[in-house]
Protein backbone atom coordinates (compact mmCIF):
# COMPACT_ATOMS: atom_id res chain seq x y z
CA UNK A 1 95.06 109.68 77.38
CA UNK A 2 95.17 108.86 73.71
CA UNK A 3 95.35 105.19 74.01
CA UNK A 4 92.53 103.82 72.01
CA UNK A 5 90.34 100.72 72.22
CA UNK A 6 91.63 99.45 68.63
CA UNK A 7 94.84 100.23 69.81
CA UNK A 8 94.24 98.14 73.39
CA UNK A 9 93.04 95.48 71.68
CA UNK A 10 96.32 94.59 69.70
CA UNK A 11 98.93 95.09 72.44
CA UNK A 12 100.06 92.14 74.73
CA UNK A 13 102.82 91.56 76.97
CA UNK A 14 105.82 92.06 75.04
CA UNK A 15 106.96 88.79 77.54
CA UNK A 16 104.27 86.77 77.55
CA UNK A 17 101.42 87.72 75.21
CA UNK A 18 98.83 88.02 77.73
CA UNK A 19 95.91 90.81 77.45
CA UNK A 20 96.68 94.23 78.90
CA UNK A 21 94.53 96.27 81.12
CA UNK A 22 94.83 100.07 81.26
CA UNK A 23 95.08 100.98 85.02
CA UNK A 24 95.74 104.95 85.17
CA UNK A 25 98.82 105.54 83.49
CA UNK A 26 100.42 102.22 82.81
CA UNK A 27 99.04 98.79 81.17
CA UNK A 28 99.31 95.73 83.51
CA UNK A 29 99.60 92.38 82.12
CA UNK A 30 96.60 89.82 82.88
CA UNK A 31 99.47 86.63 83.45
CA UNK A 32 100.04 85.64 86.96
CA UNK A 33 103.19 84.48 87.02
CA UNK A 34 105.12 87.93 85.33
CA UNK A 35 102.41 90.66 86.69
CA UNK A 36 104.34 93.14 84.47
CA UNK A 37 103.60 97.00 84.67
CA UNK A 38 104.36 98.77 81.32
CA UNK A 39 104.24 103.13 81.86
CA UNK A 40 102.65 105.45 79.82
CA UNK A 41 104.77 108.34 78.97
CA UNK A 42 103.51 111.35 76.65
CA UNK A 43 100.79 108.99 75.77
CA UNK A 44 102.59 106.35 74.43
CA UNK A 45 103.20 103.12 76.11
CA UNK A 46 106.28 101.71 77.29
CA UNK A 47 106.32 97.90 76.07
CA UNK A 48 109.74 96.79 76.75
CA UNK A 49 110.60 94.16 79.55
CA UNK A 50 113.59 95.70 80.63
CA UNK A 51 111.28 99.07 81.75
CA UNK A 52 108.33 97.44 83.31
CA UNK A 53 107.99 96.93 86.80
CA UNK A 54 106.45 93.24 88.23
CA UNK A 55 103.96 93.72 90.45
CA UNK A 56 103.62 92.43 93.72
CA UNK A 57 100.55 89.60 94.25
CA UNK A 58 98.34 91.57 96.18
CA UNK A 59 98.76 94.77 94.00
CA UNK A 60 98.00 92.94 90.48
CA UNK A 61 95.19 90.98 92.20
CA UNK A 62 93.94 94.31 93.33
CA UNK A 63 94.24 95.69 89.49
CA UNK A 64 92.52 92.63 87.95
CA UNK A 65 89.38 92.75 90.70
CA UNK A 66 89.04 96.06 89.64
CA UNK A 67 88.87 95.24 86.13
CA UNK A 68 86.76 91.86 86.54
CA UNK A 69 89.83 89.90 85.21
CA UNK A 70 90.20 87.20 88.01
């Protein structure tokens, strides 16, 4: 993947602002309450609401215990 750590730093939820992680080929947002899923296609990310996917509660808790963010 050619997402870099410069560019991870500046993205946020396009809805909320929160931090993104990068969990294999999507970014999840780090906010409770939305628990959007942005894709990755061809490399490049996906950021509009309208194409994520909300997680359910036990799948984005999942995501942030793997990435120490809860």
């Amino acid at each position: 993947m050619a997402l870099t750590s410069q560019l991870l730093e500046i993205l946020v939820c396009p809805e909320t602002k929160a931090e993104l992680v990068y969990d294999e080929n999507r970014l999840v947002s780090t906010d409770p309450n939305s628990r959007r899923s942005y894709k990755i296609d061809d490399d490049i990310p996906v950021m509009l609401i309208e194409e994520s996917k909300q997680l359910d509660k036990e799948e984005w808790s999942e995501v942030m215990k793997k990435y120490k963010k809860v």
